[in-house]
N, C-alpha and C. Protein backbone atom coordinates (compact mmCIF):
# COMPACT_ATOMS: atom_id res chain seq x y z
N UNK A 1 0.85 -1.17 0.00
CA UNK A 1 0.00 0.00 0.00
C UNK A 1 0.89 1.23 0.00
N UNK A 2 0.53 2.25 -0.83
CA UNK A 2 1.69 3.31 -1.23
C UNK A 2 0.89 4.40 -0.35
N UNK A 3 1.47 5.30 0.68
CA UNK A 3 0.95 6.57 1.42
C UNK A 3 1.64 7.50 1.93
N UNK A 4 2.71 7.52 0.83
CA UNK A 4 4.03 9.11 0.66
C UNK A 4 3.96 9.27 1.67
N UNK A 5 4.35 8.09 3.37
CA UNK A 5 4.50 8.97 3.78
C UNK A 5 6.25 7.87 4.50
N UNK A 6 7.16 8.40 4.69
CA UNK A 6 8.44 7.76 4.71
C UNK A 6 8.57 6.94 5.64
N UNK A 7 8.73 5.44 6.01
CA UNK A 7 9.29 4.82 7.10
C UNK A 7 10.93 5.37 7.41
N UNK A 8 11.05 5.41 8.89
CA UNK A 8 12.16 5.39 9.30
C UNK A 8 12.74 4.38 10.55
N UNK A 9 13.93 4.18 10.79
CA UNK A 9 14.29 3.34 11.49
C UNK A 9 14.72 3.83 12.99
N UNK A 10 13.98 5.41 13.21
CA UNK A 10 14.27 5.83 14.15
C UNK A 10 14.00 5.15 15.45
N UNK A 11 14.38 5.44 16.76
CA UNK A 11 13.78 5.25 17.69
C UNK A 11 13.24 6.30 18.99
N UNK A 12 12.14 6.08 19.21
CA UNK A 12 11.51 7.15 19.77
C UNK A 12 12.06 7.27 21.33
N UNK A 13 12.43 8.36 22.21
CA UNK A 13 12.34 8.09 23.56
C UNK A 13 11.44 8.12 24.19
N UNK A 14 11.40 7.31 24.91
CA UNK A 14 9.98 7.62 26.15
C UNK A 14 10.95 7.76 27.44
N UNK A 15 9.90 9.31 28.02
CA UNK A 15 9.93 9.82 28.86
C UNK A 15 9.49 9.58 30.50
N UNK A 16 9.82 9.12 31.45
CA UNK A 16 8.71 8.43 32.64
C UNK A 16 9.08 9.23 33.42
N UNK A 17 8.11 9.06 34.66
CA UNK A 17 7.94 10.13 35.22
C UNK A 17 7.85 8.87 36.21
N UNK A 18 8.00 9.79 37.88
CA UNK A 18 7.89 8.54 39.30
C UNK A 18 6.32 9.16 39.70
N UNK A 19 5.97 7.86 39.79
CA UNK A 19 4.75 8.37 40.39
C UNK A 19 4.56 8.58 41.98
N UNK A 20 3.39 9.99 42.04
CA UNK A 20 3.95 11.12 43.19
C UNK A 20 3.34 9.98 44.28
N UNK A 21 1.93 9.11 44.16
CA UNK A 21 0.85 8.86 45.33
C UNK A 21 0.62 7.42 44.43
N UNK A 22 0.88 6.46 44.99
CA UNK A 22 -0.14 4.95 44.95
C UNK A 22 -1.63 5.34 44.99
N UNK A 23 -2.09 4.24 44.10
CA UNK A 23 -3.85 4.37 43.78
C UNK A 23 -4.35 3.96 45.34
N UNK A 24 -3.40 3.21 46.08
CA UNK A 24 -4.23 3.04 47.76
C UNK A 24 -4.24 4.19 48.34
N UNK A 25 -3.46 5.46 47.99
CA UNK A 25 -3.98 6.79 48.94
C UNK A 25 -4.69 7.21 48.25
N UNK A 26 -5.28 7.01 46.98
CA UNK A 26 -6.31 7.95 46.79
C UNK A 26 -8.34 7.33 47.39
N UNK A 27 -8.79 8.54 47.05
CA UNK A 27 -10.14 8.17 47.75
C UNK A 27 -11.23 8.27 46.44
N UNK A 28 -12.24 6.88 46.37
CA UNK A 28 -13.06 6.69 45.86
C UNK A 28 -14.40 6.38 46.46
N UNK A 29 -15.25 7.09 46.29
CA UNK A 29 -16.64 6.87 46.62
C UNK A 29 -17.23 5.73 46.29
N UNK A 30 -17.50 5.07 47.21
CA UNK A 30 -18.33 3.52 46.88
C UNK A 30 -19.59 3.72 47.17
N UNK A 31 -20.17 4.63 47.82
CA UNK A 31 -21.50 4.81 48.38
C UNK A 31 -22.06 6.07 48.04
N UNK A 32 -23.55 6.78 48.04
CA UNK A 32 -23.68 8.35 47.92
C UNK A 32 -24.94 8.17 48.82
N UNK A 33 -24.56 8.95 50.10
CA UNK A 33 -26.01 9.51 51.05
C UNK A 33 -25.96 11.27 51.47
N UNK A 34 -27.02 11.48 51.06
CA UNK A 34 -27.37 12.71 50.64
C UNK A 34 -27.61 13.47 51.94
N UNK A 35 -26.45 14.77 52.21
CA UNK A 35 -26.39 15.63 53.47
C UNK A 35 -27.44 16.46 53.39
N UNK A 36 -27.65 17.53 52.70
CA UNK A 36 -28.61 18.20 52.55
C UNK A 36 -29.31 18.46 51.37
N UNK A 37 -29.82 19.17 50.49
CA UNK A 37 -30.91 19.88 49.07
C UNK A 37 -31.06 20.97 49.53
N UNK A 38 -30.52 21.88 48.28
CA UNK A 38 -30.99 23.47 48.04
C UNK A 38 -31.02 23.30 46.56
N UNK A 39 -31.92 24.51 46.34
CA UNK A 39 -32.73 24.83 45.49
C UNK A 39 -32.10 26.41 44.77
N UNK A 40 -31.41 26.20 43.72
CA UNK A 40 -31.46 27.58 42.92
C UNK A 40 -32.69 27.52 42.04
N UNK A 41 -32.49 28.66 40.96
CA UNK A 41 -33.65 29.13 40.00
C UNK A 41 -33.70 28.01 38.78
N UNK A 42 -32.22 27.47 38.74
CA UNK A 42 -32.24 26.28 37.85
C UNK A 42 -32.07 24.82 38.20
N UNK A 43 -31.23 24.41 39.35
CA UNK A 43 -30.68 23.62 39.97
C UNK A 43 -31.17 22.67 40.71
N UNK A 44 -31.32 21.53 41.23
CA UNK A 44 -31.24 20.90 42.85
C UNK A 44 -29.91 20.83 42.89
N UNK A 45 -29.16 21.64 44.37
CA UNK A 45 -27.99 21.09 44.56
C UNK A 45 -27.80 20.06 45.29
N UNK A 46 -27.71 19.26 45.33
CA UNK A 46 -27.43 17.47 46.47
C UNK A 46 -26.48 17.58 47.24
N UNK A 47 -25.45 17.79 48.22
CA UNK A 47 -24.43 17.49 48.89
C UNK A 47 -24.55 16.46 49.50
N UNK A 48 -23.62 15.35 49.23
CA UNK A 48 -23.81 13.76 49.71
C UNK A 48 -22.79 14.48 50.89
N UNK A 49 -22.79 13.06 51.53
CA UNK A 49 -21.99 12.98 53.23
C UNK A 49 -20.52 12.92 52.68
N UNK A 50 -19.78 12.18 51.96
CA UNK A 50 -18.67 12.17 51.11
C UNK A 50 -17.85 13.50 50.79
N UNK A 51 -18.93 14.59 51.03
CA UNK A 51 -18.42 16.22 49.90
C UNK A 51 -18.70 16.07 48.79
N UNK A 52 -19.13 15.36 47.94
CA UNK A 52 -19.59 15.77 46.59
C UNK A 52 -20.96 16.34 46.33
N UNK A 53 -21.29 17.41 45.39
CA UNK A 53 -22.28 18.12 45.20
C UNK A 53 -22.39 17.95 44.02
N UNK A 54 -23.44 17.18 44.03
CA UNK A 54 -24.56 17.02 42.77
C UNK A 54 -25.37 18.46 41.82
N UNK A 55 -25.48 18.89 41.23
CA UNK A 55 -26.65 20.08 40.82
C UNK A 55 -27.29 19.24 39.29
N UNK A 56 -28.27 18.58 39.86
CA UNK A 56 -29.22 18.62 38.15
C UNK A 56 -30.33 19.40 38.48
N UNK A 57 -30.23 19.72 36.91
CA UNK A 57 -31.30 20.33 36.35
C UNK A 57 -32.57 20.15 36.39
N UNK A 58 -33.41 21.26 37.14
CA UNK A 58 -34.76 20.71 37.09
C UNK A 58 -35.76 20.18 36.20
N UNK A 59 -35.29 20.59 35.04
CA UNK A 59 -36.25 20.22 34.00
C UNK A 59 -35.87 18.73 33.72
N UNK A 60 -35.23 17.97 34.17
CA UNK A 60 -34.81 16.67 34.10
C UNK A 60 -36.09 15.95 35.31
N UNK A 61 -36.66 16.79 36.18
CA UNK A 61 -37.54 16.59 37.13
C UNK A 61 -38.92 17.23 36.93
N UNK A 62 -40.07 16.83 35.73
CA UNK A 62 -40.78 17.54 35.66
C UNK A 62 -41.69 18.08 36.61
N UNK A 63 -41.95 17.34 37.82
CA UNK A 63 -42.88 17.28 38.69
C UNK A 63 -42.16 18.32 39.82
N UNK A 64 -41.15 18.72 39.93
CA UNK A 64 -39.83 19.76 40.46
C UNK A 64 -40.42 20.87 40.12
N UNK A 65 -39.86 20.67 38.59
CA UNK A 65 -39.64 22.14 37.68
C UNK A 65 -40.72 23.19 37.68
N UNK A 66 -41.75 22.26 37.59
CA UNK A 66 -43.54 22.84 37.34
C UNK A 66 -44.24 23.21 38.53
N UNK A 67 -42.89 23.20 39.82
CA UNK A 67 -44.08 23.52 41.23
C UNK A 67 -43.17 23.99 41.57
N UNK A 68 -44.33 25.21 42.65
CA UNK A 68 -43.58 26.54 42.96
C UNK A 68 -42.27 26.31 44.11
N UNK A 69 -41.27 27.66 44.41
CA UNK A 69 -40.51 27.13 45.05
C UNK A 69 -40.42 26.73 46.57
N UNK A 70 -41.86 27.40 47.28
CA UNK A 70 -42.51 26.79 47.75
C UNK A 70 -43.00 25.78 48.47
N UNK A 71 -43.06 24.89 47.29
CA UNK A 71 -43.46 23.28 48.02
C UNK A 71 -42.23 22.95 47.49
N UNK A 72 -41.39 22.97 46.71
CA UNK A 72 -39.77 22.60 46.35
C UNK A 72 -39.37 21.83 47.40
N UNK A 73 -39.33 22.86 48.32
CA UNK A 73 -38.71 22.75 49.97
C UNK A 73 -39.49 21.80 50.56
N UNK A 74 -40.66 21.46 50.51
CA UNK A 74 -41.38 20.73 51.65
C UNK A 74 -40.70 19.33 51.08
N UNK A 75 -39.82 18.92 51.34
CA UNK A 75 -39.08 17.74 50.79
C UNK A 75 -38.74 16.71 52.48
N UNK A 76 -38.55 15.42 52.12
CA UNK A 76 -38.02 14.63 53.16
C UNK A 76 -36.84 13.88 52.73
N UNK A 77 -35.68 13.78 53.57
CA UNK A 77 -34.41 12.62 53.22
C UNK A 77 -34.93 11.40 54.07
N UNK A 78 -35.13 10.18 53.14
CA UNK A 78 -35.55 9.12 53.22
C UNK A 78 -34.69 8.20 54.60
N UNK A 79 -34.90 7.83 55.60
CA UNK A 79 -34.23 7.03 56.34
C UNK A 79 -32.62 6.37 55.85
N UNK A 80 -32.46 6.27 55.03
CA UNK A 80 -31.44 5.33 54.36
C UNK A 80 -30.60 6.61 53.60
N UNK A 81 -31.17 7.84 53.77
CA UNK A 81 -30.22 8.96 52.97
C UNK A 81 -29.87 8.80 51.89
N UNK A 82 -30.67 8.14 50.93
CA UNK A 82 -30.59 7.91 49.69
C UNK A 82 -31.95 8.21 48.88
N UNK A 83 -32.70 8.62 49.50
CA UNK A 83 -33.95 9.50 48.15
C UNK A 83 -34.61 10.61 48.85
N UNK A 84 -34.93 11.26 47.75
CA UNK A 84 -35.62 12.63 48.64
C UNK A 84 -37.29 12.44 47.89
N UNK A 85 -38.09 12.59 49.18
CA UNK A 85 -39.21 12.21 49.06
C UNK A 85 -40.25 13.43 49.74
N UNK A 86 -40.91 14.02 47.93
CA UNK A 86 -42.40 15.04 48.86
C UNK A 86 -43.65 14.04 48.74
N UNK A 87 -44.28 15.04 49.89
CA UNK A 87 -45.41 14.06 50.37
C UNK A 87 -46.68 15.29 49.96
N UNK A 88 -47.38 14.15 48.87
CA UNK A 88 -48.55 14.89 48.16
C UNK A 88 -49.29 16.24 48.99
N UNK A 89 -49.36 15.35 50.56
CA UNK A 89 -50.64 15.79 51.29
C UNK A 89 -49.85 17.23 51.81
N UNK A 90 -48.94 16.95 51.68
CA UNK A 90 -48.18 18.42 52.28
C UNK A 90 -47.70 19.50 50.90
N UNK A 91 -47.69 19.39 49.88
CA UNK A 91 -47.92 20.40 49.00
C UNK A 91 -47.87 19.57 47.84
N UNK A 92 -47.95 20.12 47.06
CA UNK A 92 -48.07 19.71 45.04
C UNK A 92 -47.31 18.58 44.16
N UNK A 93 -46.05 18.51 44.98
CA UNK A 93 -45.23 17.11 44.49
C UNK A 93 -45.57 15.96 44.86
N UNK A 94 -46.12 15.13 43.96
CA UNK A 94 -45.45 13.25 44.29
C UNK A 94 -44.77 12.74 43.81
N UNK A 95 -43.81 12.87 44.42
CA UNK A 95 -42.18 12.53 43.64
C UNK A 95 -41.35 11.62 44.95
N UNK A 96 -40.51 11.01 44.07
CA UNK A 96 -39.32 10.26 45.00
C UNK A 96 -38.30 10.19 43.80
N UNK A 97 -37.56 10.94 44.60
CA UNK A 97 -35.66 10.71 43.66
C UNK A 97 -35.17 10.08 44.51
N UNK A 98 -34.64 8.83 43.56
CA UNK A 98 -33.24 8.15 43.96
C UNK A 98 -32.14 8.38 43.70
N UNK A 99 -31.16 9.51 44.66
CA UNK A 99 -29.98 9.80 44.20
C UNK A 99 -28.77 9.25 43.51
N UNK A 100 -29.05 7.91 43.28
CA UNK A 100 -28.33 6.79 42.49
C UNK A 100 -28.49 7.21 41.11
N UNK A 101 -29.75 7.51 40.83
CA UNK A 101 -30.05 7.40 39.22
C UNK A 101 -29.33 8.52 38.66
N UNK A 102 -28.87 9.70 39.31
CA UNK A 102 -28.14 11.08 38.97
C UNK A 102 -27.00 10.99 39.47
N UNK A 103 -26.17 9.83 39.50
CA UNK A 103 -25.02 9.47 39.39
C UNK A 103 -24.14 9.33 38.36
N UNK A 104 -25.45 8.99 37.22
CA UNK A 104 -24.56 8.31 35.92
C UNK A 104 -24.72 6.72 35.99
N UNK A 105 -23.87 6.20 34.65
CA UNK A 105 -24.09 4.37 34.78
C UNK A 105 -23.01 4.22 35.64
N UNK A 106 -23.15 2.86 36.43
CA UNK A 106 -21.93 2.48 37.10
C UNK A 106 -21.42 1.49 36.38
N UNK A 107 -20.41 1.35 36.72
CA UNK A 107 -19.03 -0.06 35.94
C UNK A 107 -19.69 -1.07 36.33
N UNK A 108 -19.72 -1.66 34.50
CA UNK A 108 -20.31 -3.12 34.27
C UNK A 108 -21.53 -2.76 33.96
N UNK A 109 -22.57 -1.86 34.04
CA UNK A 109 -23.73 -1.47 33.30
C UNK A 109 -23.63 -1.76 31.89
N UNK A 110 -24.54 -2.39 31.57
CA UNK A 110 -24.01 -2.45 29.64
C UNK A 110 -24.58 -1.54 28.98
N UNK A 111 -23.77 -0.77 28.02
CA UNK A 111 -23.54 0.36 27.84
C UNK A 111 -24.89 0.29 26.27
N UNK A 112 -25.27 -0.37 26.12
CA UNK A 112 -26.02 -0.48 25.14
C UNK A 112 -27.65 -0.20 25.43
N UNK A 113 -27.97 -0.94 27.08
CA UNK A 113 -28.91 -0.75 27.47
C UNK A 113 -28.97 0.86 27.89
N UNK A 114 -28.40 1.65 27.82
CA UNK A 114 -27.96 3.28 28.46
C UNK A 114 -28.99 3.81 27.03
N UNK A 115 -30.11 4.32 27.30
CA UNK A 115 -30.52 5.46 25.84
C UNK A 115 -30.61 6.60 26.48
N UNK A 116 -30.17 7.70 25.72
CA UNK A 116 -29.95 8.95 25.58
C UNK A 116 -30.77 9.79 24.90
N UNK A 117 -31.52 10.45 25.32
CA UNK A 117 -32.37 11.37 24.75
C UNK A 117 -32.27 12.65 24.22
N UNK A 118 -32.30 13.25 23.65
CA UNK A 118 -31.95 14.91 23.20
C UNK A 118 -32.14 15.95 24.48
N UNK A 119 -32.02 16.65 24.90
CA UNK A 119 -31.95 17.67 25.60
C UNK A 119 -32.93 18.62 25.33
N UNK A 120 -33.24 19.02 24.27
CA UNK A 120 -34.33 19.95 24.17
C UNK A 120 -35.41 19.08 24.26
N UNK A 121 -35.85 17.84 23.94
CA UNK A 121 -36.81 16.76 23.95
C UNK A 121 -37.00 16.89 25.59
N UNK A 122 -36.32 16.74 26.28
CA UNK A 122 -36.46 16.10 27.94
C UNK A 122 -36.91 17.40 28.44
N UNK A 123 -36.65 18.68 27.91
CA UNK A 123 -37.23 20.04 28.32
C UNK A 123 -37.95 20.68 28.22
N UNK A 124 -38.66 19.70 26.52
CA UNK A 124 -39.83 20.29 26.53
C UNK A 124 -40.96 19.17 27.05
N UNK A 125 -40.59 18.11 27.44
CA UNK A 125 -41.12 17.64 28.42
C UNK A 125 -42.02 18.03 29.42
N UNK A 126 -40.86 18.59 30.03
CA UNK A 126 -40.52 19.27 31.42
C UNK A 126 -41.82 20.56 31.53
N UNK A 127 -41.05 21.16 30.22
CA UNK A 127 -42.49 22.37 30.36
C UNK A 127 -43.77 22.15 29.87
N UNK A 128 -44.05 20.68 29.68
CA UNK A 128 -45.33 20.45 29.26
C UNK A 128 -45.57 20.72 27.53
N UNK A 129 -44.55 21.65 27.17
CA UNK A 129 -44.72 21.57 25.52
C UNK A 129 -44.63 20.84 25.15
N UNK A 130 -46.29 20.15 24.24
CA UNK A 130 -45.77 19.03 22.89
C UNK A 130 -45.77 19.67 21.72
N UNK A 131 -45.81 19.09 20.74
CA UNK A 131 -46.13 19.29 19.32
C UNK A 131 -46.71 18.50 18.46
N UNK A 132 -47.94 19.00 17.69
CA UNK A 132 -48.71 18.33 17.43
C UNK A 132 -48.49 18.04 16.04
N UNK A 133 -48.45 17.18 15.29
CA UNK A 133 -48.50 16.38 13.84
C UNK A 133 -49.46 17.33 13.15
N UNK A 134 -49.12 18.03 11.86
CA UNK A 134 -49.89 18.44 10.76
C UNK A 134 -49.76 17.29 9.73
N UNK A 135 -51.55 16.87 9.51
CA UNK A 135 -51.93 16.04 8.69
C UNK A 135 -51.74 16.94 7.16
């Protein structure tokens, strides 16, 4: 196969470097239980017990997004610190998030079963806009 472009018999150096920290001092999260929830104009922020802070987007939460900020707040952390749960009778949401699912896939999930939706699709969701078919 001809592709102008020249073999040579050089040899390349490689450069190494010492490594500064072993993978046993570093720290990986095996677990996520949820410290507190606040609420910006766009956001849920999550702070798990770990230090990591979650922020998705409400419109990923239609039943969130569409009620005032308000009952937002009237929220409960589930015994097990792993879902946040409003209770109908106390304002406008019936919802339960499992803070697992706004993690992402975990290792060994098969990556095929993962579908992905458009972003403006999941938002207009969110705001209740459909669109209707011209016959």
């Amino acid at each position: 196969m001809v592709t102008g472009i020249k073999q040579t018999n050089e040899k390349m150096k490689v450069k190494r470097y010492k490594i500064q920290h072993s993978i046993d001092e570093y720290t990986f999260p095996k677990e996520a239980y949820i410290h507190t929830v606040k609420f910006s104009e766009k956001h849920m922020h999550v702070e798990l017990t770990d230090g990591r802070i979650i922020s998705i987007p409400l419109w990923w939460i239609p039943t969130v997004y569409n009620a005032s900020d308000e009952d937002r707040k009237k929220f409960k952390i589930n015994q097990g610190r792993t879902m946040i749960i409003w209770n109908p009778e106390k304002c406008e949401i019936n919802d339960e998030i499992n803070i697992t699912d706004y993690l992402g896939p975990t290792r060994g999930q098969d990556e095929e079963k993962i579908i992905y939706t458009s972003r403006e699709t999941r938002k207009q969701i969110a705001e209740g806009k459909t669109k209707t078919k011209k016959k």
